[in-house]
ModelCIF file with pLDDT and N, C-alpha, C, O atoms, coordinates in Angstrom:
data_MODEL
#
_entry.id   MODEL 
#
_entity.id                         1 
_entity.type                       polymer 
_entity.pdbx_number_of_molecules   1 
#
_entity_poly.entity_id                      1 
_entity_poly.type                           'polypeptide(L)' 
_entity_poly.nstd_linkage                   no 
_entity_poly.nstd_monomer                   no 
_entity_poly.pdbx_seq_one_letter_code       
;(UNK)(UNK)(UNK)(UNK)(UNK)(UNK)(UNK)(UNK)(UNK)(UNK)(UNK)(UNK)(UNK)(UNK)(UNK)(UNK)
(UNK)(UNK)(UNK)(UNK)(UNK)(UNK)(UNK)(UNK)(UNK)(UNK)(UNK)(UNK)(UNK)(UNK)(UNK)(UNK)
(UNK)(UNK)(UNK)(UNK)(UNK)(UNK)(UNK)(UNK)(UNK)(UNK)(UNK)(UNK)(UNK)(UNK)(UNK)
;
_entity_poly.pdbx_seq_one_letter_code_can   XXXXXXXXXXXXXXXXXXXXXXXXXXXXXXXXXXXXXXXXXXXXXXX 
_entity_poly.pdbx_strand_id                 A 
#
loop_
_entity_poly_seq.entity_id 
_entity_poly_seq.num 
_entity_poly_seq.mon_id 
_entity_poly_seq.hetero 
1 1  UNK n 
1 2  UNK n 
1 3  UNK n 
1 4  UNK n 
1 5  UNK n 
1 6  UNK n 
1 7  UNK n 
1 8  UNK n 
1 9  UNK n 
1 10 UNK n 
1 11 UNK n 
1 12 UNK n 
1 13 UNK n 
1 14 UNK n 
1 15 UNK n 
1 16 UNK n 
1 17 UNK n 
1 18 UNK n 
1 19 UNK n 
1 20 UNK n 
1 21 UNK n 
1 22 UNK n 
1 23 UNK n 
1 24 UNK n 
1 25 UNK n 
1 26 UNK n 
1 27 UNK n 
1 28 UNK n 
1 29 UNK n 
1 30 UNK n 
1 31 UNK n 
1 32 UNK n 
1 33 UNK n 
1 34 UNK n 
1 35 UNK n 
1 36 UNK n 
1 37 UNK n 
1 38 UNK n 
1 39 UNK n 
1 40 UNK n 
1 41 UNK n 
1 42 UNK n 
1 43 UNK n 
1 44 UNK n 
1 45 UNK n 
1 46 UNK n 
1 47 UNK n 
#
_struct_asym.id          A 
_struct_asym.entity_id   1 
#
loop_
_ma_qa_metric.id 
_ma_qa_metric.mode 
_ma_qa_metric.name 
_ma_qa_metric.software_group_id 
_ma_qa_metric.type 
1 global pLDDT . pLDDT 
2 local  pLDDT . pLDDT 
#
_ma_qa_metric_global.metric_id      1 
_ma_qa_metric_global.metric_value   84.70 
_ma_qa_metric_global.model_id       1 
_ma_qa_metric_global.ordinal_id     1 
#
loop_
_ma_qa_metric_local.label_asym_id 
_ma_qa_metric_local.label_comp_id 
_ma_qa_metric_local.label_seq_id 
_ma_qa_metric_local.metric_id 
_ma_qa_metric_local.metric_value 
_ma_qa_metric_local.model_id 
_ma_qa_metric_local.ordinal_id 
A UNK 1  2 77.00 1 1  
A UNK 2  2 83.00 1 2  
A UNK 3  2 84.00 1 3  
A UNK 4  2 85.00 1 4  
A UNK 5  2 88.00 1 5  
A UNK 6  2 90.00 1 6  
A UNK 7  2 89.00 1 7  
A UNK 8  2 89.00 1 8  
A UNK 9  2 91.00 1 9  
A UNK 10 2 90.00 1 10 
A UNK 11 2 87.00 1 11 
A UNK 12 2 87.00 1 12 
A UNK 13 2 85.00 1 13 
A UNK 14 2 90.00 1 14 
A UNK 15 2 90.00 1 15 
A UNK 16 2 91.00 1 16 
A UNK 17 2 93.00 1 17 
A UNK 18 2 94.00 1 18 
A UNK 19 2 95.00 1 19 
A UNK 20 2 93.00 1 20 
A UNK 21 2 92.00 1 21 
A UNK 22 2 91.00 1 22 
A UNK 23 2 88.00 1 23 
A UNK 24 2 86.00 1 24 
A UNK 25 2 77.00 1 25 
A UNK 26 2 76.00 1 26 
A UNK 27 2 66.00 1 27 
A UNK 28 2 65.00 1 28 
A UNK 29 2 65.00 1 29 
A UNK 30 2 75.00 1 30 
A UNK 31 2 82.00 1 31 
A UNK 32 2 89.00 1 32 
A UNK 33 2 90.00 1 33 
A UNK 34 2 92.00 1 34 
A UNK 35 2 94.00 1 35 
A UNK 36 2 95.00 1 36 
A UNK 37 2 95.00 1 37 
A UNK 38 2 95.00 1 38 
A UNK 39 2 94.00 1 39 
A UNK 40 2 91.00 1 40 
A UNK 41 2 89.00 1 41 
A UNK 42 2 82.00 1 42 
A UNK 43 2 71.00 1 43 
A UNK 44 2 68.00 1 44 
A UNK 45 2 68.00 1 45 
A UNK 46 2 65.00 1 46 
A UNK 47 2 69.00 1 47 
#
loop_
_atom_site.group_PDB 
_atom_site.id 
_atom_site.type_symbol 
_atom_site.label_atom_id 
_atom_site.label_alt_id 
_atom_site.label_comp_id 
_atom_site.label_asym_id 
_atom_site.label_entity_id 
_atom_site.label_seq_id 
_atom_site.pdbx_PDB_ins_code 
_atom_site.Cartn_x 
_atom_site.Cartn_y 
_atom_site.Cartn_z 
_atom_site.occupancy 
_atom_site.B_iso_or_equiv 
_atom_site.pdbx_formal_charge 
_atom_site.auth_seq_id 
_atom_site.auth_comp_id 
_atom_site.auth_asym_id 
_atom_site.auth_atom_id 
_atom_site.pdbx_PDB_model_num 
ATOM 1   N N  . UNK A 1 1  ? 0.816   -1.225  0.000   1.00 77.00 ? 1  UNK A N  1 
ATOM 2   C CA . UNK A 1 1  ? 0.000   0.000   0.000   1.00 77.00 ? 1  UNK A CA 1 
ATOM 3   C C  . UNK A 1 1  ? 0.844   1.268   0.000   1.00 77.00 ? 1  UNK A C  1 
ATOM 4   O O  . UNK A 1 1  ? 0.474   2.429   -0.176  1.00 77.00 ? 1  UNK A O  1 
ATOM 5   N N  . UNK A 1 2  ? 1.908   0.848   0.207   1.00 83.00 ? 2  UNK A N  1 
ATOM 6   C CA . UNK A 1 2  ? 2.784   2.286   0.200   1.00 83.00 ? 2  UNK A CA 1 
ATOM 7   C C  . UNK A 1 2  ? 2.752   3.315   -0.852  1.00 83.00 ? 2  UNK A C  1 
ATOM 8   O O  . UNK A 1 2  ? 2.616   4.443   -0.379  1.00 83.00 ? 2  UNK A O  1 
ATOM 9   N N  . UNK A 1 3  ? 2.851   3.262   -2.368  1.00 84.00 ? 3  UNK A N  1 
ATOM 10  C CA . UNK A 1 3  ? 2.700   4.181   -3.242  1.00 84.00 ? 3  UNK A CA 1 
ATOM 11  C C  . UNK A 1 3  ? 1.134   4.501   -2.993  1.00 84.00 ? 3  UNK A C  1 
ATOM 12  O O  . UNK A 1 3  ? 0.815   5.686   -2.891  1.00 84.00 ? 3  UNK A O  1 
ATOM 13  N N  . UNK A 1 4  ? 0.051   3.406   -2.882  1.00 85.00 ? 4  UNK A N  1 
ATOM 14  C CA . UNK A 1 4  ? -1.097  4.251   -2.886  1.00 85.00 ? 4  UNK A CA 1 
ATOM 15  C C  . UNK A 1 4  ? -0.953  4.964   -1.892  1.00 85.00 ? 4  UNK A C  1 
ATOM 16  O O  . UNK A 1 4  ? -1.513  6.052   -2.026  1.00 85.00 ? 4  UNK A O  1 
ATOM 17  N N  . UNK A 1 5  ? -0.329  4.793   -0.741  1.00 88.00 ? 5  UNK A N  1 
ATOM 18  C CA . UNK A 1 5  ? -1.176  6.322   0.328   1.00 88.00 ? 5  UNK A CA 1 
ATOM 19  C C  . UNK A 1 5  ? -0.048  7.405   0.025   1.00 88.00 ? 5  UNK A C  1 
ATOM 20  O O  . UNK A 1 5  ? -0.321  8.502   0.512   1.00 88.00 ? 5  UNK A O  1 
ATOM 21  N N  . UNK A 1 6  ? 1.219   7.343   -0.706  1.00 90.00 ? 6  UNK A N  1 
ATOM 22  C CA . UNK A 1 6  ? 1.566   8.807   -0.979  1.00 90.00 ? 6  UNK A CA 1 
ATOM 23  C C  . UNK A 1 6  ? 1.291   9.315   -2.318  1.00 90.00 ? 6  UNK A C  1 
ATOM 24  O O  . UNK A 1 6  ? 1.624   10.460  -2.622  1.00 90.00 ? 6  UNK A O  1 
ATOM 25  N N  . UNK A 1 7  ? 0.540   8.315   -3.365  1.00 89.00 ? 7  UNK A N  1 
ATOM 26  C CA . UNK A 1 7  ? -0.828  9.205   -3.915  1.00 89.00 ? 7  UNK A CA 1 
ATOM 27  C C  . UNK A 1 7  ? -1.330  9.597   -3.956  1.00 89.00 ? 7  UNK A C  1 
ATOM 28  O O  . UNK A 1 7  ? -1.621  10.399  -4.844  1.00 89.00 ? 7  UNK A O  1 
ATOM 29  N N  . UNK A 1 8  ? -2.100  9.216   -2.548  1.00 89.00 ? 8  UNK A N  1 
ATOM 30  C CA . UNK A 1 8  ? -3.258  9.263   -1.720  1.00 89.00 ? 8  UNK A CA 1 
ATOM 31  C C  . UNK A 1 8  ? -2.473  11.407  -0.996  1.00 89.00 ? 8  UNK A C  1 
ATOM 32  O O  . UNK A 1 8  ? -3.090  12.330  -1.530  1.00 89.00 ? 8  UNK A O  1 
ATOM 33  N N  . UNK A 1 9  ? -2.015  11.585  -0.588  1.00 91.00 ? 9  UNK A N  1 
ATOM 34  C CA . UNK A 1 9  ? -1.397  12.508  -0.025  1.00 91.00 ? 9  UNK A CA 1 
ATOM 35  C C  . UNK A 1 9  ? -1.032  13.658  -1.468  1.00 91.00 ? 9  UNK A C  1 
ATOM 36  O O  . UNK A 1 9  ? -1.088  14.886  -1.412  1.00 91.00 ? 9  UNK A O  1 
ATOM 37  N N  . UNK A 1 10 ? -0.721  12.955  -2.495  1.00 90.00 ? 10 UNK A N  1 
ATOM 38  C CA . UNK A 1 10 ? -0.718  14.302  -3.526  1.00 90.00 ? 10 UNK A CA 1 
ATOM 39  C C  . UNK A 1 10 ? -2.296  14.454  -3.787  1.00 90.00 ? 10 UNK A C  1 
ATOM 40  O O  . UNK A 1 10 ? -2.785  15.581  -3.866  1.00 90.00 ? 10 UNK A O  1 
ATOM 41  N N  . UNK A 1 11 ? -2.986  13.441  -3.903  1.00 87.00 ? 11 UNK A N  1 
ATOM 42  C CA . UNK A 1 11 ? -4.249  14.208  -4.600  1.00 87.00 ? 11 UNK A CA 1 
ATOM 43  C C  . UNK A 1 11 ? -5.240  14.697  -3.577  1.00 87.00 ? 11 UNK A C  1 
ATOM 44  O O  . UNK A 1 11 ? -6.280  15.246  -3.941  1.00 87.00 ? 11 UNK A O  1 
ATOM 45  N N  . UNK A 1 12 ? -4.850  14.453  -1.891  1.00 87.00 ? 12 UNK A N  1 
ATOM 46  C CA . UNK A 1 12 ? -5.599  15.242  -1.136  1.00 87.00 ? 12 UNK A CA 1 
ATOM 47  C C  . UNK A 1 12 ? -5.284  16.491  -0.748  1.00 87.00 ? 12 UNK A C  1 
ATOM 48  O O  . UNK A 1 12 ? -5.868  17.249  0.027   1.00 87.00 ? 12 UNK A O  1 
ATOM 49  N N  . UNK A 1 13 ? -4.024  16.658  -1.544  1.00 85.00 ? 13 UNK A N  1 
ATOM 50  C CA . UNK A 1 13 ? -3.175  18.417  -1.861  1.00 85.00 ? 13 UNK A CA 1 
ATOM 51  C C  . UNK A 1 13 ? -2.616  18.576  -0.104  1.00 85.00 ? 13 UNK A C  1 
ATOM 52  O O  . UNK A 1 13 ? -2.648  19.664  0.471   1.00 85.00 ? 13 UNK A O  1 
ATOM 53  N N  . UNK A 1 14 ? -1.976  16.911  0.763   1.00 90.00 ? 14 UNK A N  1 
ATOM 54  C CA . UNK A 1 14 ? -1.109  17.039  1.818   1.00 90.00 ? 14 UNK A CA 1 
ATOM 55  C C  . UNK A 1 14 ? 0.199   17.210  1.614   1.00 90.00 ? 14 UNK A C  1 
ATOM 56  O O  . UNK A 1 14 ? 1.050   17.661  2.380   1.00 90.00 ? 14 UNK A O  1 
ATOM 57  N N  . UNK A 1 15 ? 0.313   16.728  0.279   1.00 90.00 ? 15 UNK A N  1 
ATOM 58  C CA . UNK A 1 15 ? 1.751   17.160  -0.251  1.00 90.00 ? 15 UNK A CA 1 
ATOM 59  C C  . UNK A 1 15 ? 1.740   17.425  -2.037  1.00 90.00 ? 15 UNK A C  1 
ATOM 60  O O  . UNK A 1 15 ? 0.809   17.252  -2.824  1.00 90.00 ? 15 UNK A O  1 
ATOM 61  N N  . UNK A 1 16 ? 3.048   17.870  -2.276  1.00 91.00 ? 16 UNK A N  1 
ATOM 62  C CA . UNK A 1 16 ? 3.515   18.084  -3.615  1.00 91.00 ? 16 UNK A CA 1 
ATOM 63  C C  . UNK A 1 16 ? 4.126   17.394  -4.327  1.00 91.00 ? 16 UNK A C  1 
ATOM 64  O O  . UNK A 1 16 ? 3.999   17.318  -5.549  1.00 91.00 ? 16 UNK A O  1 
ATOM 65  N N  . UNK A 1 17 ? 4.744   16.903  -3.758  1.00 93.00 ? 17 UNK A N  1 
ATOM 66  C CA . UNK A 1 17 ? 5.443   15.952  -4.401  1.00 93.00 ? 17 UNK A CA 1 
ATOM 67  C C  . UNK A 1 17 ? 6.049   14.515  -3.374  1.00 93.00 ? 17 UNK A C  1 
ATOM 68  O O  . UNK A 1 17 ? 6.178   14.512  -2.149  1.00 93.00 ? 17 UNK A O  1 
ATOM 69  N N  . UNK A 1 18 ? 6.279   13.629  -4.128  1.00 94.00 ? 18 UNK A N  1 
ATOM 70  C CA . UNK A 1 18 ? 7.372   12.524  -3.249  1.00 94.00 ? 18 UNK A CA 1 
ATOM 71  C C  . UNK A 1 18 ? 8.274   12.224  -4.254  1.00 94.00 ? 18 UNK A C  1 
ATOM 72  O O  . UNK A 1 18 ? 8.280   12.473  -5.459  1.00 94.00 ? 18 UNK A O  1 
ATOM 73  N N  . UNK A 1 19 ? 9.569   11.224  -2.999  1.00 95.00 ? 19 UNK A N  1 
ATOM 74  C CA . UNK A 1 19 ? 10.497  10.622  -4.161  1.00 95.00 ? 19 UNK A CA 1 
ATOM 75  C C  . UNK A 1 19 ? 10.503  9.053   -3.208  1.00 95.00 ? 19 UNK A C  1 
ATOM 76  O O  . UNK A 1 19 ? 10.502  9.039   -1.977  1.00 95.00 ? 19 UNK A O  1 
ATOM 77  N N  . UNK A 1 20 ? 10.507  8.413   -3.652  1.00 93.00 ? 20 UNK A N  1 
ATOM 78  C CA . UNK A 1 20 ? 10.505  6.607   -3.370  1.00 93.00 ? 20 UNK A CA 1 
ATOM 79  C C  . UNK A 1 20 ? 11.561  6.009   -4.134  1.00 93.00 ? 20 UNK A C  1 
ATOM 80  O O  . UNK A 1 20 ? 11.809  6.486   -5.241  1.00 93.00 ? 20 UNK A O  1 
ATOM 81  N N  . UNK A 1 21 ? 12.175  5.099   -3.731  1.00 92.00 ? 21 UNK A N  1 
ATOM 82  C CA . UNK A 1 21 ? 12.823  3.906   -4.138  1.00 92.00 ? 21 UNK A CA 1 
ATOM 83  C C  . UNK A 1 21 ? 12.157  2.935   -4.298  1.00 92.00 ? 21 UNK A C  1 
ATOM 84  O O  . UNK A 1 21 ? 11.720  2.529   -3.221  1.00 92.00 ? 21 UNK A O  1 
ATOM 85  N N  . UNK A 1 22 ? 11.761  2.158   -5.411  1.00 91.00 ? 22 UNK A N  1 
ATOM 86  C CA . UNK A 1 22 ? 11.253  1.518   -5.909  1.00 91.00 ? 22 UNK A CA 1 
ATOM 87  C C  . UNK A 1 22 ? 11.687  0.233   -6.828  1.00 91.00 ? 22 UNK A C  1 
ATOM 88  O O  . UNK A 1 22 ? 12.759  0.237   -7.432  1.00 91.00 ? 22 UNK A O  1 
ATOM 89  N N  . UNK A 1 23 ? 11.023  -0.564  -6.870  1.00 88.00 ? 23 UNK A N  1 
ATOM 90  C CA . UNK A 1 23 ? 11.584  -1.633  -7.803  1.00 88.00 ? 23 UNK A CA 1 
ATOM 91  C C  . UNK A 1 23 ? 10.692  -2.732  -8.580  1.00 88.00 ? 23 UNK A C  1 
ATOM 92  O O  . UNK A 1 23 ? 9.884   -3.575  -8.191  1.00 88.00 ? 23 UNK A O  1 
ATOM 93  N N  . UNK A 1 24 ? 11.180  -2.365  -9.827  1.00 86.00 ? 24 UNK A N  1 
ATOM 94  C CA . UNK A 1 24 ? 10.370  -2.198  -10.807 1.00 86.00 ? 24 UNK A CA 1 
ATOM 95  C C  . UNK A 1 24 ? 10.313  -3.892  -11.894 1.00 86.00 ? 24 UNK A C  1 
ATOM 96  O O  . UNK A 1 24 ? 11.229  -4.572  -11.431 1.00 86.00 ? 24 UNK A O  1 
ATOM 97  N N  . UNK A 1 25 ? 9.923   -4.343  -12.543 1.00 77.00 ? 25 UNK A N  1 
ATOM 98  C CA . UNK A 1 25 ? 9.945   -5.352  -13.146 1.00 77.00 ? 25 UNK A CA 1 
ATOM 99  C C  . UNK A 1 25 ? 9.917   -5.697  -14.885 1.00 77.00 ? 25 UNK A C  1 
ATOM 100 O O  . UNK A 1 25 ? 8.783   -5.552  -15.343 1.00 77.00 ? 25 UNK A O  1 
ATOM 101 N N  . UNK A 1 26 ? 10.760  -6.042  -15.715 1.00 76.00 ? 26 UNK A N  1 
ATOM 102 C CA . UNK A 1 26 ? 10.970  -5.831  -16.804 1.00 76.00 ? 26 UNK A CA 1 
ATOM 103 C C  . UNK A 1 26 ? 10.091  -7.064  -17.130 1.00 76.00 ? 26 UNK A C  1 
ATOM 104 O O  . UNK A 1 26 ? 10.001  -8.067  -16.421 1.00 76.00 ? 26 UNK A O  1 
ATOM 105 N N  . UNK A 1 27 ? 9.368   -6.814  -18.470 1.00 66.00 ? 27 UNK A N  1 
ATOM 106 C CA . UNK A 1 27 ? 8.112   -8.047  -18.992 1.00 66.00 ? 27 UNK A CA 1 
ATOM 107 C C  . UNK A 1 27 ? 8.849   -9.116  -18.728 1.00 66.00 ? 27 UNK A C  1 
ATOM 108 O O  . UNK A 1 27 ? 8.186   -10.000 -18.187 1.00 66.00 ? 27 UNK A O  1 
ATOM 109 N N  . UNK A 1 28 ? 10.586  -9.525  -18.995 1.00 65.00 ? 28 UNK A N  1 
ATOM 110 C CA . UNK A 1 28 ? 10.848  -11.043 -19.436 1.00 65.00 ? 28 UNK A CA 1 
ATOM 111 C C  . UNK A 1 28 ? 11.508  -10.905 -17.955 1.00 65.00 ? 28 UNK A C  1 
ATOM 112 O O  . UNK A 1 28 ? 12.689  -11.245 -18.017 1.00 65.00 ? 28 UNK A O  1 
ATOM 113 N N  . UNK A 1 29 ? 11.214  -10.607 -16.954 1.00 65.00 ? 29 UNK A N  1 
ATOM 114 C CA . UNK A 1 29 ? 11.301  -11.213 -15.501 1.00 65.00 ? 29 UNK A CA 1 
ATOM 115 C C  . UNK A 1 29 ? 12.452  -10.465 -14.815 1.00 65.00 ? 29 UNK A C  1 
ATOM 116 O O  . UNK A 1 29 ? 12.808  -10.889 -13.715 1.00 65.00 ? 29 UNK A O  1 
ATOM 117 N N  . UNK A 1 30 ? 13.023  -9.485  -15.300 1.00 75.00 ? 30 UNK A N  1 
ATOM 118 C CA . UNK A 1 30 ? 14.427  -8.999  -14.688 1.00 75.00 ? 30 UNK A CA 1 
ATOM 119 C C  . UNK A 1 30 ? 13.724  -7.818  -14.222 1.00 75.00 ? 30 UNK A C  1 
ATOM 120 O O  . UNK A 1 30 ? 12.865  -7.117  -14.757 1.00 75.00 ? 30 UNK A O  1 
ATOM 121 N N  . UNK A 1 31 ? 14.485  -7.758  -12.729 1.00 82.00 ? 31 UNK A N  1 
ATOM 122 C CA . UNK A 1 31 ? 14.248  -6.516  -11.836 1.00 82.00 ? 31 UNK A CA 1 
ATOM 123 C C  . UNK A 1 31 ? 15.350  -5.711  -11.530 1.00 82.00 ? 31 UNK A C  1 
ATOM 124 O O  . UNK A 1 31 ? 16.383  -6.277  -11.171 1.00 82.00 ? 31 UNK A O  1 
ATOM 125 N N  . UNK A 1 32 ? 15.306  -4.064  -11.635 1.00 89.00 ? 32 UNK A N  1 
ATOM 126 C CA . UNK A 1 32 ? 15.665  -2.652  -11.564 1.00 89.00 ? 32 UNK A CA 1 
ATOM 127 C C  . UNK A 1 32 ? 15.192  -2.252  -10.439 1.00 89.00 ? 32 UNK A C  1 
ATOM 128 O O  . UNK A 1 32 ? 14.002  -2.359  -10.143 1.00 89.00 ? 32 UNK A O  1 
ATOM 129 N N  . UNK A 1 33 ? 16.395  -1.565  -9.425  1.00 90.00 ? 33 UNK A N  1 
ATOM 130 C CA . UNK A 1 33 ? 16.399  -0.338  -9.054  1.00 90.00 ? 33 UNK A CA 1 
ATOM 131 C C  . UNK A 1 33 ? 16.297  0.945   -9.531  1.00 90.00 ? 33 UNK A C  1 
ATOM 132 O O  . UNK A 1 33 ? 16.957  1.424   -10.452 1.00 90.00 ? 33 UNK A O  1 
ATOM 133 N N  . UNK A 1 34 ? 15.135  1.688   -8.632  1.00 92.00 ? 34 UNK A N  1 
ATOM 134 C CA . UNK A 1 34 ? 14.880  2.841   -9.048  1.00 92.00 ? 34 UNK A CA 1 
ATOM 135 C C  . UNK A 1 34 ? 14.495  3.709   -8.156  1.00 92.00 ? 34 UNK A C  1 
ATOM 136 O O  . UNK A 1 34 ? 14.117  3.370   -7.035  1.00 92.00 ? 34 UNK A O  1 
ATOM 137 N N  . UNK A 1 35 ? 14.568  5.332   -8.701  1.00 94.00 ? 35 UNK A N  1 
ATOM 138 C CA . UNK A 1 35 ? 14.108  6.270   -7.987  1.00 94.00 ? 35 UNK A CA 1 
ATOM 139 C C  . UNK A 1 35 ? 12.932  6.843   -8.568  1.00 94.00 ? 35 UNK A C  1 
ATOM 140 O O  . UNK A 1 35 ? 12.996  7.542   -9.579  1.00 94.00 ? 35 UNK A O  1 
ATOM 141 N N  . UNK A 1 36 ? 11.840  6.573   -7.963  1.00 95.00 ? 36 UNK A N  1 
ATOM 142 C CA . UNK A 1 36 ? 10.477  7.427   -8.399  1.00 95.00 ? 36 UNK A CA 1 
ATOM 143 C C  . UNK A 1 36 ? 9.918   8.529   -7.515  1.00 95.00 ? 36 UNK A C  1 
ATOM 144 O O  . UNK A 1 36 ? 9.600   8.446   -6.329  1.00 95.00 ? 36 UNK A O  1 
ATOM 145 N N  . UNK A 1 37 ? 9.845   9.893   -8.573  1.00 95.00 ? 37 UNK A N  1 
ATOM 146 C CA . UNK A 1 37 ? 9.653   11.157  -7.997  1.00 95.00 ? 37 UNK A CA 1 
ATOM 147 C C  . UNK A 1 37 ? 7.941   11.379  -8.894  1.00 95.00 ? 37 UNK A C  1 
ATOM 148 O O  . UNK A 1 37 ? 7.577   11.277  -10.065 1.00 95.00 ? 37 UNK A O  1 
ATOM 149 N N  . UNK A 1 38 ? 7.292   11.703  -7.649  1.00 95.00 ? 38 UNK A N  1 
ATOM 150 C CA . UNK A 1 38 ? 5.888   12.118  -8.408  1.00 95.00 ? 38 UNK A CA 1 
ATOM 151 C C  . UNK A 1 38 ? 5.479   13.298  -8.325  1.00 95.00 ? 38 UNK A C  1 
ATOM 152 O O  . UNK A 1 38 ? 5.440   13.554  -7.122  1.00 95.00 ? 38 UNK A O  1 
ATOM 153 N N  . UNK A 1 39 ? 5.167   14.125  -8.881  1.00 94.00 ? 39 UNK A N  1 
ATOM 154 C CA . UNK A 1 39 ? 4.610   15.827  -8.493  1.00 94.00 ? 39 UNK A CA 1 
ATOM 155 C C  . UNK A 1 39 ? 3.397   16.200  -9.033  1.00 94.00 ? 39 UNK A C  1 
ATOM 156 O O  . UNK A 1 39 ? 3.168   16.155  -10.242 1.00 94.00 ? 39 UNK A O  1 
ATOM 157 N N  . UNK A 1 40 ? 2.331   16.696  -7.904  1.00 91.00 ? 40 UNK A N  1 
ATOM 158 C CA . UNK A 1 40 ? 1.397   16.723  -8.467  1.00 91.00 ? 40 UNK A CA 1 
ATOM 159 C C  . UNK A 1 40 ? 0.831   17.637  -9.506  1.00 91.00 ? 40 UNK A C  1 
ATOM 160 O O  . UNK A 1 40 ? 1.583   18.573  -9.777  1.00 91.00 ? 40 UNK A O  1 
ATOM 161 N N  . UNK A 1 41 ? -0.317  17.604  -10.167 1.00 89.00 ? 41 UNK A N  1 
ATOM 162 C CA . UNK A 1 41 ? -0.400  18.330  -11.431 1.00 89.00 ? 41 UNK A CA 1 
ATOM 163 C C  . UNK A 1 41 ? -1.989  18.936  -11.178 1.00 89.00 ? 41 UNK A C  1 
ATOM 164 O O  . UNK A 1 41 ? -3.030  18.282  -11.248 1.00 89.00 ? 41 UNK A O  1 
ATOM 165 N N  . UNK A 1 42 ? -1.868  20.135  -10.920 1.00 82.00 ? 42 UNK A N  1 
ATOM 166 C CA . UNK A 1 42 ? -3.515  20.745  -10.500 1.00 82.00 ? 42 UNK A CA 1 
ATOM 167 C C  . UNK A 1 42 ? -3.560  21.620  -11.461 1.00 82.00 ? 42 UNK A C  1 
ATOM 168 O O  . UNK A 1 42 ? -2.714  22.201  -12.142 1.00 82.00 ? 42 UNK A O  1 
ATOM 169 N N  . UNK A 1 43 ? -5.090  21.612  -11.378 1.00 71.00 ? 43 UNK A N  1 
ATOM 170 C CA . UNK A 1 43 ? -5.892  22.160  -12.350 1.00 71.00 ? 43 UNK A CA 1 
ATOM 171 C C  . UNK A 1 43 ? -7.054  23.178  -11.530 1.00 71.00 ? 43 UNK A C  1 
ATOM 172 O O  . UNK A 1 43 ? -6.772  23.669  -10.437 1.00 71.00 ? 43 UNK A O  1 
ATOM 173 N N  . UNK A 1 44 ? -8.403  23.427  -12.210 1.00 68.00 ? 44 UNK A N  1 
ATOM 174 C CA . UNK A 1 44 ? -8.972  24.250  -11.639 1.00 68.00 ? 44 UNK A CA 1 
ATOM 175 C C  . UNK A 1 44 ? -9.758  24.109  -10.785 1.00 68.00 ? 44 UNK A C  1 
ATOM 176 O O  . UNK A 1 44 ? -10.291 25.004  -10.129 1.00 68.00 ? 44 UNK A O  1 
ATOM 177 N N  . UNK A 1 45 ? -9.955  22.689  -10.677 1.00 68.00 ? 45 UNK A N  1 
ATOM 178 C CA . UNK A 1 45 ? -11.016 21.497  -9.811  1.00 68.00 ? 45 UNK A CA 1 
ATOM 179 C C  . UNK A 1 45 ? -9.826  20.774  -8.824  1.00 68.00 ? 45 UNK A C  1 
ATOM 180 O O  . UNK A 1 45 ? -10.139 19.623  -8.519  1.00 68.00 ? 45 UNK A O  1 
ATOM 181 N N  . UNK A 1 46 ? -8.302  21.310  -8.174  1.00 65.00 ? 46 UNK A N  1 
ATOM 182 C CA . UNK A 1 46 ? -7.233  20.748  -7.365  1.00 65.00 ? 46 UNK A CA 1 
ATOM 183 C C  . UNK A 1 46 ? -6.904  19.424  -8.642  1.00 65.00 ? 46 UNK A C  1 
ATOM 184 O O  . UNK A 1 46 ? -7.318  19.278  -9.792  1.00 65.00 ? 46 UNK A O  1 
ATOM 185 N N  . UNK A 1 47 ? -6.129  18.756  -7.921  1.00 69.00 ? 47 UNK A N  1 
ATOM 186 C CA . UNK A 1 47 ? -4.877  17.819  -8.493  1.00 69.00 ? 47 UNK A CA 1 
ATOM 187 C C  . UNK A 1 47 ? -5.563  17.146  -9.158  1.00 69.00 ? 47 UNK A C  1 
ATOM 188 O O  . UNK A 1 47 ? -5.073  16.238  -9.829  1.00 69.00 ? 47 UNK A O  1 
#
């Protein structure tokens, strides 16, 4: 549940952005380290 609740935190406009370490999965089975940065994107109705 971890990425959903700091989703959860950009689109209830508690934050702006995050950055996570993450790890990710290539179709033919090989896994990557990574850094994922999300920032939210509002409009006239919030994020």
């Amino acid at each position: 549940t971890r990425l959903r609740d700091r989703v959860a935190e950009l689109s209830e406009g508690r934050a702006g952005w995050f950055t996570e370490r993450v790890t990710g999965r290539h179709a033919g089975g090989r896994a990557f380290a990574a850094d994922l940065t999300a920032i939210a994107v509002t409009g006239a109705a919030g994020t």
